[in-house]
C-alpha atoms as a PDB file:
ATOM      1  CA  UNK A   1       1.897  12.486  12.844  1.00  0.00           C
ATOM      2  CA  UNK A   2       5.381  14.060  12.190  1.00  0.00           C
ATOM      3  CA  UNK A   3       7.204  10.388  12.823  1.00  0.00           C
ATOM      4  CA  UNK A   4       4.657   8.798  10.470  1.00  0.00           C
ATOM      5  CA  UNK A   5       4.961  10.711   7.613  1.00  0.00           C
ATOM      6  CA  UNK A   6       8.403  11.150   8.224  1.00  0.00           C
ATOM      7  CA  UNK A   7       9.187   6.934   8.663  1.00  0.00           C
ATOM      8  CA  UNK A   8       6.198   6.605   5.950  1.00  0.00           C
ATOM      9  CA  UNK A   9       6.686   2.522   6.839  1.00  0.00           C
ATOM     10  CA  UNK A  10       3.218   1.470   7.827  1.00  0.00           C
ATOM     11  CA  UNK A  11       3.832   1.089  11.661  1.00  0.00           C
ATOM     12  CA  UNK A  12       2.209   2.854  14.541  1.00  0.00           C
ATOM     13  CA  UNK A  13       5.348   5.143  16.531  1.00  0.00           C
ATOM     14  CA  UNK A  14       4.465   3.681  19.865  1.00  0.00           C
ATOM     15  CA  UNK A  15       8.026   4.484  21.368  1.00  0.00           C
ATOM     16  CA  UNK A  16       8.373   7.569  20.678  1.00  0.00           C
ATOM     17  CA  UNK A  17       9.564   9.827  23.720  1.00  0.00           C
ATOM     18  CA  UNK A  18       6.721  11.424  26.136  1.00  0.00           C
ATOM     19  CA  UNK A  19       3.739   9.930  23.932  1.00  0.00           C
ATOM     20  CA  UNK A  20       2.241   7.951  26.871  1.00  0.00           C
ATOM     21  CA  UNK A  21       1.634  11.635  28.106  1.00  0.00           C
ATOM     22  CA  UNK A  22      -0.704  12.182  24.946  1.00  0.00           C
ATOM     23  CA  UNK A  23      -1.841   9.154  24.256  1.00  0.00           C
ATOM     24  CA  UNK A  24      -2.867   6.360  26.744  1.00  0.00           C
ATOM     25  CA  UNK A  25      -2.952   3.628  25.085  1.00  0.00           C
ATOM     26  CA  UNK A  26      -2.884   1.809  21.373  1.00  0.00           C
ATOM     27  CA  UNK A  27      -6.416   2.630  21.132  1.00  0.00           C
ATOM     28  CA  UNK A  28      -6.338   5.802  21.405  1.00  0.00           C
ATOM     29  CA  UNK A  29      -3.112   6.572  19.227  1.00  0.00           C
ATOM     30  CA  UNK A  30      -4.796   4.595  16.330  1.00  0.00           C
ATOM     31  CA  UNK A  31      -8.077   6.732  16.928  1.00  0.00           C
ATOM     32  CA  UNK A  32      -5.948   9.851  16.051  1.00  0.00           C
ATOM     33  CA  UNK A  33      -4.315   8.350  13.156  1.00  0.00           C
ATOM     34  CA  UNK A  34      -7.954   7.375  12.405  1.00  0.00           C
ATOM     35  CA  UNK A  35      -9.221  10.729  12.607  1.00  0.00           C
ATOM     36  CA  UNK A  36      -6.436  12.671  11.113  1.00  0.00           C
ATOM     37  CA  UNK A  37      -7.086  10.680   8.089  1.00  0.00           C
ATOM     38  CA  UNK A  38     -10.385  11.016   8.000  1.00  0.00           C
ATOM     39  CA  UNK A  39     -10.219  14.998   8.443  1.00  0.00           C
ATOM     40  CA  UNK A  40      -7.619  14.669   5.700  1.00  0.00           C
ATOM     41  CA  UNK A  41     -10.076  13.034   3.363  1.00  0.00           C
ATOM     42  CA  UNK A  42     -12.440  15.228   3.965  1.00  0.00           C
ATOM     43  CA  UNK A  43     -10.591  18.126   3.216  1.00  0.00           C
ATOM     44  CA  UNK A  44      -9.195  16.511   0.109  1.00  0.00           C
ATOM     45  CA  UNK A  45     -12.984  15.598  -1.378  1.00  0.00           C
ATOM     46  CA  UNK A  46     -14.317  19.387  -0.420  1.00  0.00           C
ATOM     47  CA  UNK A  47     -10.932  20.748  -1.961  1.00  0.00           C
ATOM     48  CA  UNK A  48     -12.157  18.303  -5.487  1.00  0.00           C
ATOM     49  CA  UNK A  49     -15.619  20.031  -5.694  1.00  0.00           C
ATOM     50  CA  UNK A  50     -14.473  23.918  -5.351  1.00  0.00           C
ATOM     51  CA  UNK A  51     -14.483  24.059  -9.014  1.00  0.00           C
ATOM     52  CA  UNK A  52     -17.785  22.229  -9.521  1.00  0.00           C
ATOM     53  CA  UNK A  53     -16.042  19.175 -11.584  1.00  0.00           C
ATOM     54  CA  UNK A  54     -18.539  17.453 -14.264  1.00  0.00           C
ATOM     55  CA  UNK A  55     -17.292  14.094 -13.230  1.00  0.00           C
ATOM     56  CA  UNK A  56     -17.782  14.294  -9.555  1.00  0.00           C
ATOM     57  CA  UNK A  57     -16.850  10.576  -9.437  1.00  0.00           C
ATOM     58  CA  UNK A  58     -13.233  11.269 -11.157  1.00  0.00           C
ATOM     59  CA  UNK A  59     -12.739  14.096  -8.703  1.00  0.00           C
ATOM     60  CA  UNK A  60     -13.334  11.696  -5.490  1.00  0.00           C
ATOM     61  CA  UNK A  61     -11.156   9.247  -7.205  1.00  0.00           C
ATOM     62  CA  UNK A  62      -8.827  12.132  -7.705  1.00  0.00           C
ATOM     63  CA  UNK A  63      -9.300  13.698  -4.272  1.00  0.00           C
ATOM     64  CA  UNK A  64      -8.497  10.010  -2.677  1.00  0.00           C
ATOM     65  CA  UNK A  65      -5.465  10.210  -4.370  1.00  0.00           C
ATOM     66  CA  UNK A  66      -4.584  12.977  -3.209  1.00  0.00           C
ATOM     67  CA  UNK A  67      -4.886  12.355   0.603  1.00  0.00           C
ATOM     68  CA  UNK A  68      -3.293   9.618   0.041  1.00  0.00           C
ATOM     69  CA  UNK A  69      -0.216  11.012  -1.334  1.00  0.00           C
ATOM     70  CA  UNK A  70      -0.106  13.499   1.064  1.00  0.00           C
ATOM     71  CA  UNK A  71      -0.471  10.983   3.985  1.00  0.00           C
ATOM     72  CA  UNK A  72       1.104   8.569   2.634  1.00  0.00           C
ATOM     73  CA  UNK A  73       2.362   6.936   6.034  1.00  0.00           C
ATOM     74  CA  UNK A  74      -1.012   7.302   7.294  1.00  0.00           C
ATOM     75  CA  UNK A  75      -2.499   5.375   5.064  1.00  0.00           C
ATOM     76  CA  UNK A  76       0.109   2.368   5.249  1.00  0.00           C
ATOM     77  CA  UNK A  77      -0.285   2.664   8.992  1.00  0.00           C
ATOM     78  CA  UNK A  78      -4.199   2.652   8.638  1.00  0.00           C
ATOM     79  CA  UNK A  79      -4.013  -0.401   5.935  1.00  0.00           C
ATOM     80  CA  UNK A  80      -1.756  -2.331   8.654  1.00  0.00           C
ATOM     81  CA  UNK A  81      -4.324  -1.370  11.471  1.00  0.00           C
ATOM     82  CA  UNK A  82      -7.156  -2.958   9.191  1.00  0.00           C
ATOM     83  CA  UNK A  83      -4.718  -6.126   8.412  1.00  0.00           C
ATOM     84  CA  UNK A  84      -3.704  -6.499  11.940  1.00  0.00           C
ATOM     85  CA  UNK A  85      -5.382  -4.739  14.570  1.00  0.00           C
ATOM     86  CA  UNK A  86      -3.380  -4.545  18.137  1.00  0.00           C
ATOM     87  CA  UNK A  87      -7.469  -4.563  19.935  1.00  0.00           C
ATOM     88  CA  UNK A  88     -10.766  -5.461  19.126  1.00  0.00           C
ATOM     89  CA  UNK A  89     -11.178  -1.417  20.025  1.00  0.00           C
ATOM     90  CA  UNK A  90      -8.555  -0.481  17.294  1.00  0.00           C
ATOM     91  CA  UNK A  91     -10.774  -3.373  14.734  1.00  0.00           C
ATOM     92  CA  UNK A  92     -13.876  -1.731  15.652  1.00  0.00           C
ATOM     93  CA  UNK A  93     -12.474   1.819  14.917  1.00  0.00           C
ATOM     94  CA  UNK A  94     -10.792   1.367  11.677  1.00  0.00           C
ATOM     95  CA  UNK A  95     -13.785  -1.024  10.249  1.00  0.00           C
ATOM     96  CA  UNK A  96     -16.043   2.099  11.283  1.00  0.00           C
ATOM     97  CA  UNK A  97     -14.035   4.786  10.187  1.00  0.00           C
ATOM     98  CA  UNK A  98     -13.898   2.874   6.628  1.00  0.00           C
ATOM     99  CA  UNK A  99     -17.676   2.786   6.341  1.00  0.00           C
ATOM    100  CA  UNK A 100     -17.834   6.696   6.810  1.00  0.00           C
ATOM    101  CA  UNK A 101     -15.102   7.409   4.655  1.00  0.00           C
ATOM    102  CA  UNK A 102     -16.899   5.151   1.687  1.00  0.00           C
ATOM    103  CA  UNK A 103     -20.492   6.412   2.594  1.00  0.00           C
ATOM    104  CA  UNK A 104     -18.777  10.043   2.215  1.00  0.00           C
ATOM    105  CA  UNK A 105     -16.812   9.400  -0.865  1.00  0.00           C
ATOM    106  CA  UNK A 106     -19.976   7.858  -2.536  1.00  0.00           C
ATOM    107  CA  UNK A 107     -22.116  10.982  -1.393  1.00  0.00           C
ATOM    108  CA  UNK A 108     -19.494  13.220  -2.495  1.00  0.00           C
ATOM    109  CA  UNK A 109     -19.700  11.339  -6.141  1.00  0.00           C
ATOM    110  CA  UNK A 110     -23.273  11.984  -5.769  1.00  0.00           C
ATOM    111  CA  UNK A 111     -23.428   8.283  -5.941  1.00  0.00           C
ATOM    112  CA  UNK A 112     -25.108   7.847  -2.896  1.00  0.00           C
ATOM    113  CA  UNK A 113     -27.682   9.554  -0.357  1.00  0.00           C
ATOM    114  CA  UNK A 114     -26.691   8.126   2.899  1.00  0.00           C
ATOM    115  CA  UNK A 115     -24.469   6.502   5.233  1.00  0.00           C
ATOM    116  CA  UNK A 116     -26.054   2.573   4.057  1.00  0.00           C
ATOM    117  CA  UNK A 117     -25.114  -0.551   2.767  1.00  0.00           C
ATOM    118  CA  UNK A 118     -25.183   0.719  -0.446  1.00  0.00           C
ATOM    119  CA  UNK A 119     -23.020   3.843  -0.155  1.00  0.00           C
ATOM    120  CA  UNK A 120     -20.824   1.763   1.272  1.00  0.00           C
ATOM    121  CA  UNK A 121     -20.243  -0.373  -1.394  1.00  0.00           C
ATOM    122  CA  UNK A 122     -19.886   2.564  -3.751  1.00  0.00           C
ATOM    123  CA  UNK A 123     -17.160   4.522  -1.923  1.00  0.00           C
ATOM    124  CA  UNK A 124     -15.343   1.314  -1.444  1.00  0.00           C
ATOM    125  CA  UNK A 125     -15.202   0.700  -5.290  1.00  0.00           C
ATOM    126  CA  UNK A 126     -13.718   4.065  -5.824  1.00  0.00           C
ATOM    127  CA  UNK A 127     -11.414   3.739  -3.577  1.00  0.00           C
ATOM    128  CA  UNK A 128     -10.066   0.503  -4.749  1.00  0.00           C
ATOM    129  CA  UNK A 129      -9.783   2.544  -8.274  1.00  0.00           C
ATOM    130  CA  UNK A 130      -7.922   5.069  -6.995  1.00  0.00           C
ATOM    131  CA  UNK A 131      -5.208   2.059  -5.266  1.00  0.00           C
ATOM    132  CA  UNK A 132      -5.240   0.361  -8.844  1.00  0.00           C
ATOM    133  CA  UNK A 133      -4.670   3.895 -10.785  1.00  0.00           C
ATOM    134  CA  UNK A 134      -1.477   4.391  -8.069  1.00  0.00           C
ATOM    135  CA  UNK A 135      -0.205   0.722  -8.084  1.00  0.00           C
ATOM    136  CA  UNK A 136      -0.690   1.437 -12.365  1.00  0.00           C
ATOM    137  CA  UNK A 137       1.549   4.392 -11.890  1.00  0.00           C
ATOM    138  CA  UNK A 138       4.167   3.157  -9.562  1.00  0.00           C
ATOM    139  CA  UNK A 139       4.302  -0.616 -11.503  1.00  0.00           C
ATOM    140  CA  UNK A 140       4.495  -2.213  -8.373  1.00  0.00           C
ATOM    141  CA  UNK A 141       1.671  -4.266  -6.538  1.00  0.00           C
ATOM    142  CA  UNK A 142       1.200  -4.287  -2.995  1.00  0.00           C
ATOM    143  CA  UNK A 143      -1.189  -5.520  -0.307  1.00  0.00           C
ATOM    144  CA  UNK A 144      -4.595  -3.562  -0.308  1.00  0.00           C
ATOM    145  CA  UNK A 145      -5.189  -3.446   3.387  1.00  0.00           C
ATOM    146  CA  UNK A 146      -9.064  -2.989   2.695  1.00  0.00           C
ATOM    147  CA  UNK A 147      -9.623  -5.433   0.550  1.00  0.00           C
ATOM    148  CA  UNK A 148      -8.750  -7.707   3.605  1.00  0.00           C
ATOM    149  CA  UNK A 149     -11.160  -5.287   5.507  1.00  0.00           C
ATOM    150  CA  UNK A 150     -14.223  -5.119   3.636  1.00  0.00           C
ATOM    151  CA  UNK A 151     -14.030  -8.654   3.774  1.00  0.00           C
ATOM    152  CA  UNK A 152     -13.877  -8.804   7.212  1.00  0.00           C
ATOM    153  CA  UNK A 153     -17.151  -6.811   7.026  1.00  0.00           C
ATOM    154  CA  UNK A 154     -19.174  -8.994   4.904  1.00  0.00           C
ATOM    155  CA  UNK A 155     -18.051 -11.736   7.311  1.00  0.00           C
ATOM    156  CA  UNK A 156     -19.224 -10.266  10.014  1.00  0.00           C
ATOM    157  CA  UNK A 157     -22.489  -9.521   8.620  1.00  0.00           C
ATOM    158  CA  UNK A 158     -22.758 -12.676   7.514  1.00  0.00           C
ATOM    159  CA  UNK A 159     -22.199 -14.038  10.914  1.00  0.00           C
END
């Protein structure tokens, strides 16, 4: 985690010395990243709510943010996971791990009551505010990894 945030470049640190000894293989490295982020999230929505907010939905917006900033070069290396995933394994994971972090972020809003299709679609709007309100502030436009991701889910329900 130290070498991504400290890189903050979007790209998993697979040669770093004595990580095979953690880490098996891609899979498993990118379900770390995966769950570090998540945890991070989580932490980050909880921390939003402490002072019972009035807009709940600002405050996951907010929270979002937040993780994000923090974790910056997770999230660049989790939006280059969704865009190009090394395994089917790492696909599945980060495609999973999206769903629960929208479902959550929509609960959290108190926009949602479950882990559904609908929830879903909630958390994932809020969190494509809270990448508009940071590409606002920076002036810059980038690639939203999960645009390209929840795509890939409609697809594949489609299908």
């Amino acid at each position: 985690m130290e070498e991504i945030l400290t890189r903050n470049d979007g790209r998993m640190p697979t040669a770093i010395e004595g990580i095979n000894i953690h880490f098996s293989t891609i899979d498993d490295l990118a379900n770390a990243v995966l769950l570090r982020w998540h945890t991070r999230l989580v932490a980050s929505l909880e921390r939003g709510l402490v002072d019972d907010p009035e807009d709940r939905e600002e405050a996951v917006i907010e929270a979002w943010r937040h993780a994000a900033q923090i974790y910056s070069g997770v999230r660049k290396v989790i939006d280059e996971l969704a865009n190009n995933p090394p395994t089917d394994v790492v696909h599945h994971a980060v495609v999973a791990t999206a769903r629960n972090d929208w479902a959550i972020m929509a609960i959290t809003a108190g926009l949602a009551s479950g882990v559904d299709g609908a929830g879903v679609r909630v958390g994932h709007r809020l969190e494509l505010e809270a990448r508009r309100r940071d590409l606002a502030r920076e002036g810059t436009v980038s690639r939203l990894g999960v645009r390209t991701l929840f795509g890939k889910l409609r697809a594949k329900r489609a299908g």
